[in-house]
C-alpha atoms as a PDB file:
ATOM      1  CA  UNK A   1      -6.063  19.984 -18.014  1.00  0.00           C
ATOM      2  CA  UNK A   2      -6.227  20.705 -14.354  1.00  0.00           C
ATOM      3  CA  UNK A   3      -8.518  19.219 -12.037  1.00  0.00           C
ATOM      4  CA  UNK A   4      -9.676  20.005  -8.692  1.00  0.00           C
ATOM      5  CA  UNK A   5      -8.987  16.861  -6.038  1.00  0.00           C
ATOM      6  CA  UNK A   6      -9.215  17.758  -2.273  1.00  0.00           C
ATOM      7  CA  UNK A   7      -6.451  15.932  -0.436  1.00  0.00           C
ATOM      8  CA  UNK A   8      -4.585  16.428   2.586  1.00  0.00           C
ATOM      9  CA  UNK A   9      -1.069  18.273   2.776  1.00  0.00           C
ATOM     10  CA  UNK A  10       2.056  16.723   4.426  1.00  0.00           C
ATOM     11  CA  UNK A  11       1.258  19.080   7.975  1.00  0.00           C
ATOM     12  CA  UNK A  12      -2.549  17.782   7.948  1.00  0.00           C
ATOM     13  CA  UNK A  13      -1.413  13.943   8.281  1.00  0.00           C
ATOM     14  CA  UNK A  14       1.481  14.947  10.619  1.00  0.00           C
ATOM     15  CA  UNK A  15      -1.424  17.154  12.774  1.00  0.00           C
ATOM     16  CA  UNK A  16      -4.841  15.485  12.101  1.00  0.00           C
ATOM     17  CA  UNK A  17      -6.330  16.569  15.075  1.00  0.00           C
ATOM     18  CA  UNK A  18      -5.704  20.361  13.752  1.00  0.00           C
ATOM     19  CA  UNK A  19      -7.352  19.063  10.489  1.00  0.00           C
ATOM     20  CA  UNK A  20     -10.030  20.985   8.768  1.00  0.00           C
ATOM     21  CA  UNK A  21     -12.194  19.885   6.192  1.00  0.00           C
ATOM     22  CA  UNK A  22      -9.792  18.992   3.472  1.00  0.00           C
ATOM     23  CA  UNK A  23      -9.507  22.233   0.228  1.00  0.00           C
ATOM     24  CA  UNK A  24      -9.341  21.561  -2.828  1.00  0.00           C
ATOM     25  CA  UNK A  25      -6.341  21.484  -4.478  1.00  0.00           C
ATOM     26  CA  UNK A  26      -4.709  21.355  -8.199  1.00  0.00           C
ATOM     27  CA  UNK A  27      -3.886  18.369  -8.985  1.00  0.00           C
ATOM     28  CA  UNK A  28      -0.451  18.000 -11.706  1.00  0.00           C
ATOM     29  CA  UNK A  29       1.372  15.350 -11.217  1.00  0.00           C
ATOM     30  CA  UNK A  30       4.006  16.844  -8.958  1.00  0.00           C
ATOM     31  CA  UNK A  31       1.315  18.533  -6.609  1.00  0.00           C
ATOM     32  CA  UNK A  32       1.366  15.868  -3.795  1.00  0.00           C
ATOM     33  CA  UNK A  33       5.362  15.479  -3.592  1.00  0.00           C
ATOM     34  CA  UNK A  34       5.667  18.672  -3.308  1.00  0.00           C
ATOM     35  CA  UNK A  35       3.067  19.188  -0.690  1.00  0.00           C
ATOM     36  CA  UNK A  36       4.495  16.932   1.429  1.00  0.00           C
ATOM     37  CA  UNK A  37       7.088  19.627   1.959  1.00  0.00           C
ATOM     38  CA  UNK A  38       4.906  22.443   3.378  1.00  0.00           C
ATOM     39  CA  UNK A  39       6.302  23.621   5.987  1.00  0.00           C
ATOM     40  CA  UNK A  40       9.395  24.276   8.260  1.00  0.00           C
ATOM     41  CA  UNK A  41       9.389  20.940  10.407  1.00  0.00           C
ATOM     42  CA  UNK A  42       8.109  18.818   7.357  1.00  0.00           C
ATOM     43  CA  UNK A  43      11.100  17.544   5.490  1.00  0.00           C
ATOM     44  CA  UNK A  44      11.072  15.383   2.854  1.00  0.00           C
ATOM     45  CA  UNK A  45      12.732  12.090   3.819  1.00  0.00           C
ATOM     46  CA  UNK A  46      14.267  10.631   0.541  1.00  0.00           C
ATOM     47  CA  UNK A  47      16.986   9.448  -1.503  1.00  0.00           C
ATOM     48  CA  UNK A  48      17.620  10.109  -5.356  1.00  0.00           C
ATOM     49  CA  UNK A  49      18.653   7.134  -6.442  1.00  0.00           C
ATOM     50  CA  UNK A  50      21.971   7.645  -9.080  1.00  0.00           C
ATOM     51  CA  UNK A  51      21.691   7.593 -12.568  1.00  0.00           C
ATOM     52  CA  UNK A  52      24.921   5.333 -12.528  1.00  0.00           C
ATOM     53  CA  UNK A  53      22.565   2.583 -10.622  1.00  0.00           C
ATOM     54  CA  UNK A  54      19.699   3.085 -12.674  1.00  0.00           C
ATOM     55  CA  UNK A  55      21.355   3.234 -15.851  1.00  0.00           C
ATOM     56  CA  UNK A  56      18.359   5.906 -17.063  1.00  0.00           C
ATOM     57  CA  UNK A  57      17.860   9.425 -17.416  1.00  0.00           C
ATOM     58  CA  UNK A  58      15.032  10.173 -14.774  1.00  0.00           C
ATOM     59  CA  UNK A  59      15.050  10.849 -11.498  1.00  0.00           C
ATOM     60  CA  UNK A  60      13.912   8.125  -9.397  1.00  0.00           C
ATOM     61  CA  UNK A  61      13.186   9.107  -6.044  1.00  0.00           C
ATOM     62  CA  UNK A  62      12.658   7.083  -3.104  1.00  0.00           C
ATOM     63  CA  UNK A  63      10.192   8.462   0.097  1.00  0.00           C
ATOM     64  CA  UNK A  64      11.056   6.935   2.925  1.00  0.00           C
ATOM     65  CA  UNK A  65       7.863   5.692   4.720  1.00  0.00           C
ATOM     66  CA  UNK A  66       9.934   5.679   8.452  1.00  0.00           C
ATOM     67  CA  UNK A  67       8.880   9.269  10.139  1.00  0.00           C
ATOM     68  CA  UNK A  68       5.970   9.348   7.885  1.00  0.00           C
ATOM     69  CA  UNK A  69       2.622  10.624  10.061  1.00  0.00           C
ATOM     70  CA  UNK A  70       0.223   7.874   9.645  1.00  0.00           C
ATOM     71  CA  UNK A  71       2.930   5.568  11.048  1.00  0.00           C
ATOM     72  CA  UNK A  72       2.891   3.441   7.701  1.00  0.00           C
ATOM     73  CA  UNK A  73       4.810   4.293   4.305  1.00  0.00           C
ATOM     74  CA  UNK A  74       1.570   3.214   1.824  1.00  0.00           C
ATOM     75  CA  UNK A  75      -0.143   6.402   2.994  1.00  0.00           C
ATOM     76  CA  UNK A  76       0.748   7.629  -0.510  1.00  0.00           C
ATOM     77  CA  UNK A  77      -0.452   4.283  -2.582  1.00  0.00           C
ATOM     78  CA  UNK A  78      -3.292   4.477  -0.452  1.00  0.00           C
ATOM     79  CA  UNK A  79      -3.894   8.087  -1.256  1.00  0.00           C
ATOM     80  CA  UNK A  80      -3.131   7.662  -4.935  1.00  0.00           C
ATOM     81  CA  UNK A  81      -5.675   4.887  -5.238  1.00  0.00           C
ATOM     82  CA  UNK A  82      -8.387   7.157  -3.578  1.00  0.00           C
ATOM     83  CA  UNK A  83      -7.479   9.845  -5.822  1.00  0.00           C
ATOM     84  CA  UNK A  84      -7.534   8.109  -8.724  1.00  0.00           C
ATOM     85  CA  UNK A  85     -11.278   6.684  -7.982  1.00  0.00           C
ATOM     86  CA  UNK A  86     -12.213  10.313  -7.148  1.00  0.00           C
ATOM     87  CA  UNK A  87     -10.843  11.598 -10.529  1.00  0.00           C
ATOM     88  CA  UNK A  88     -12.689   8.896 -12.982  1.00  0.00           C
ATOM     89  CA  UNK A  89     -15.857  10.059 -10.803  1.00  0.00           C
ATOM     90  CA  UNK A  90     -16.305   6.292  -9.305  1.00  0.00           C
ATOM     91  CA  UNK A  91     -16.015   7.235  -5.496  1.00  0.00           C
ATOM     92  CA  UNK A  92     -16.820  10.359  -3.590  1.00  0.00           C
ATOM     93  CA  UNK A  93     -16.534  11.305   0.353  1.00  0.00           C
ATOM     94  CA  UNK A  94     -19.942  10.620   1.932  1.00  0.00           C
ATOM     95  CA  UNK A  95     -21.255   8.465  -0.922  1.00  0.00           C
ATOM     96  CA  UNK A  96     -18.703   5.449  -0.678  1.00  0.00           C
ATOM     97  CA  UNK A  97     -17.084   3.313   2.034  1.00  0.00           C
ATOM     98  CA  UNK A  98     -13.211   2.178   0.818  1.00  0.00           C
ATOM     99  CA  UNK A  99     -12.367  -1.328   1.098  1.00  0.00           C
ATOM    100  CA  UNK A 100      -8.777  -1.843   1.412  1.00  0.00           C
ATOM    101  CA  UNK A 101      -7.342  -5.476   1.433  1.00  0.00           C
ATOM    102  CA  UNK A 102      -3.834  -5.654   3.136  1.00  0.00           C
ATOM    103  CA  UNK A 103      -1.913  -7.504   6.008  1.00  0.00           C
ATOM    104  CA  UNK A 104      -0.854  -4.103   7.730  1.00  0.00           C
ATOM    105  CA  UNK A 105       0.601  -0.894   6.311  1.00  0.00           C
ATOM    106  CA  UNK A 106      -1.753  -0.406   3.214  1.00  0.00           C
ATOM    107  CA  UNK A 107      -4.540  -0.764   5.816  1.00  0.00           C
ATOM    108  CA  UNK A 108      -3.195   1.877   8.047  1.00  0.00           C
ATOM    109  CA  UNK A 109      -2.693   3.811   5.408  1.00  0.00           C
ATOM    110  CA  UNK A 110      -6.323   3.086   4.008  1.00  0.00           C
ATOM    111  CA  UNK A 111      -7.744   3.699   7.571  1.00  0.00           C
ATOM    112  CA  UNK A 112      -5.549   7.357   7.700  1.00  0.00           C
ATOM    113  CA  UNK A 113      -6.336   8.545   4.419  1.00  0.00           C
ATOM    114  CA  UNK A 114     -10.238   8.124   4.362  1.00  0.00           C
ATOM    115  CA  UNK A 115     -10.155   9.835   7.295  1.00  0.00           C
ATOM    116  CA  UNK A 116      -8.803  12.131   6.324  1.00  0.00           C
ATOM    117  CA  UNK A 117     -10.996  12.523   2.782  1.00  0.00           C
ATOM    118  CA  UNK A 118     -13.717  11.824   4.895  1.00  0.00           C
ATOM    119  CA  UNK A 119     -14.733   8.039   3.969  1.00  0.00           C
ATOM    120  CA  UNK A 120     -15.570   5.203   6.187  1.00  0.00           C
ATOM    121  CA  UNK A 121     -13.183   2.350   5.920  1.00  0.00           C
ATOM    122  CA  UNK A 122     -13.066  -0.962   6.308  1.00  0.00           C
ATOM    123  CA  UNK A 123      -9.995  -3.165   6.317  1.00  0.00           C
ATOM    124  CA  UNK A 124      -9.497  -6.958   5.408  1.00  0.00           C
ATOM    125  CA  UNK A 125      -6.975  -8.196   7.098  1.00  0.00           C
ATOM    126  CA  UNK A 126      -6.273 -11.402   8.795  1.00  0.00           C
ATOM    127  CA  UNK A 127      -6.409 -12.652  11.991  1.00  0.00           C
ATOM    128  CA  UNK A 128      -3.382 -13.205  13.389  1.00  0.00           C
ATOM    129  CA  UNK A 129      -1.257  -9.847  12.424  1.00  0.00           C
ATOM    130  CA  UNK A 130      -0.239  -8.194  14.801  1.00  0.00           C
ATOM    131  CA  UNK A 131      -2.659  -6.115  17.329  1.00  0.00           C
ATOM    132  CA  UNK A 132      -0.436  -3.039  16.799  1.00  0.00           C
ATOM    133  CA  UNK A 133      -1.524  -2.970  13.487  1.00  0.00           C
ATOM    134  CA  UNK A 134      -5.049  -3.600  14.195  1.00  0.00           C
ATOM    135  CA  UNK A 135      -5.127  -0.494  16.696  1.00  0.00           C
ATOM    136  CA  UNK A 136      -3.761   1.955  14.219  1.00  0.00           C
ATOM    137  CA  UNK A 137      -6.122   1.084  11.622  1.00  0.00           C
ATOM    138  CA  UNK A 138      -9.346   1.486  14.594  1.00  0.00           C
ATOM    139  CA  UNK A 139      -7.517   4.438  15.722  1.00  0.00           C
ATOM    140  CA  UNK A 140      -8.122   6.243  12.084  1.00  0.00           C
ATOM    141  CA  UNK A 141     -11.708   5.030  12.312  1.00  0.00           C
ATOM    142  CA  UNK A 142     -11.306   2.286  10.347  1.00  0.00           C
ATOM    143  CA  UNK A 143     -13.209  -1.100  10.604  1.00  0.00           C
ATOM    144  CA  UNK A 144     -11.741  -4.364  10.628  1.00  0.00           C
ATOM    145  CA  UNK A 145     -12.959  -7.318   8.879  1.00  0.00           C
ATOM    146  CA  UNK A 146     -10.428 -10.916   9.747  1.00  0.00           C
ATOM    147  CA  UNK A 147     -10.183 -13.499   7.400  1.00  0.00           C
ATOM    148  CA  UNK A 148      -8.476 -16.702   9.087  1.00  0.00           C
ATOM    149  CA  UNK A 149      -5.030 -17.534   9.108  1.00  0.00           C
ATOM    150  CA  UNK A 150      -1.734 -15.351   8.794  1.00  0.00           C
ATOM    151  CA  UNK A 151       0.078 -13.691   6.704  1.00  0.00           C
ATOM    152  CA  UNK A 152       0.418 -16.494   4.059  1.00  0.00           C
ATOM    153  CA  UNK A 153      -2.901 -16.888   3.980  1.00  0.00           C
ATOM    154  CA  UNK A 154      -3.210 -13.588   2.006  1.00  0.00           C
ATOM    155  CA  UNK A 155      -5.573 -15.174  -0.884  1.00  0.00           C
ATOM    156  CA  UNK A 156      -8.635 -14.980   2.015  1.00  0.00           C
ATOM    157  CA  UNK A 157      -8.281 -11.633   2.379  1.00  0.00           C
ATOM    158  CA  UNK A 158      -8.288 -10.929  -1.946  1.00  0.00           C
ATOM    159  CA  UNK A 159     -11.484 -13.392  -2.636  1.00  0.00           C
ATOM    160  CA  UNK A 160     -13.105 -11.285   0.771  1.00  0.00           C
ATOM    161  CA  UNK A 161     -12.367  -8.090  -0.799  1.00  0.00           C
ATOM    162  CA  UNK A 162     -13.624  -9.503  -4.540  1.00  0.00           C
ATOM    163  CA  UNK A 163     -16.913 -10.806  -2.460  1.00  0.00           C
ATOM    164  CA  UNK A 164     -17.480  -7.289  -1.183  1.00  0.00           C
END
C-alpha cells in the first residue's frame, strides 16, 4: 500500500526560502533517503557501516547530521515523527500545533520541519541552553517555551510537554 505524505525534499530544506507549498509525495520506506539526494550539489553525507563491525547482514547506514540544512542532524527524527502522526490521521498542517520537547537539535529540527509542513511549533526547552540554539529554533518560526534549569534538568521539560 502506498500512501500519499507531503514532505519536503533534500533541496527544499537546503533552499527554504525557494520553498513552495510542499507536493505530495509516495511514501515507501526508502522515499525520504533517497530524496535527500535530489540534485547535483545535494550529496548524501554518510558512512555504511561494515558488515565485519556489525556482525549482520543489513546495511546500516549512518547520515551525518554536520552539512545538513536545518543546521541540526534530528531534522529526520523530527520529520519521521511528523510523518508518522500525519499517516495514523492524528495531526494535519493547519489543524495542529507540534510540541517538541528537546534541549537543542530535536527542537531545531522540530522548528525547521513544521515549517516546512506548514505547522506552528512550539519548543520546550530549558533555560539556560545556549542562545544559538534558541535563535535557530525562532528563526524557523518556532516558539519557545523555558522550563528552569539546564541541561540536567531535562525531566521539566518531559512533565511540561506531558502537561501540554
Amino acid at each position: 500500500m502506498t500512501t500519499t505524505v507531503p514532505g519536503p525534499t533534500y533541496q527544499e530544506m537546503l533552499h527554504p526560502s525557494c520553498c513552495r507549498p510542499p507536493a505530495p509525495m509516495s511514501w515507501t520506506p526508502s522515499t525520504y533517503s533517497t530524496s535527500l539526494g535530489a540534485g547535483p550539489d545535494s550529496r548524501i553525507r554518510h558512512i555504511v557501516l561494515p558488515r565485519e563491525l556489525t556482525g549482520i547482514a543489513a546495511n546500516i547506514v549512518v547520515l551525518t547530521g554536520r552539512y545538513f540544512p536545518s543546521g541540526s542532524h534530528k531534522v529526520g527524527p523530527a520529520y519521521a515523527t511528523l510523518m508518522e502522526g500525519e499517516l495514523a490521521g492524528e495531526i494535519e498542517p493547519g489543524e495542529n500545533t507540534i510540541i517538541g520537547p528537546s534541549t537543542g537539535n530535536f527542537g531545531i529540527g522540530v522548528a525547521y520541519i513544521s515549517h516546512l509542513k506548514g505547522y506552528p511549533a512550539i519548543v520546550i526547552m530549558p533555560e539556560q541552553m545556549s542562545d544559538e540554539r534558541y535563535q535557530r529554533i525562532r528563526q524557523y518560526g518556532g516558539q519557545l517555551d523555558l522550563t528552569p534549569g539546564s541541561e540536567s534538568d531535562v525531566i521539566l521539560v518531559l512533565q511540561r510537554n506531558r502537561a501540554l
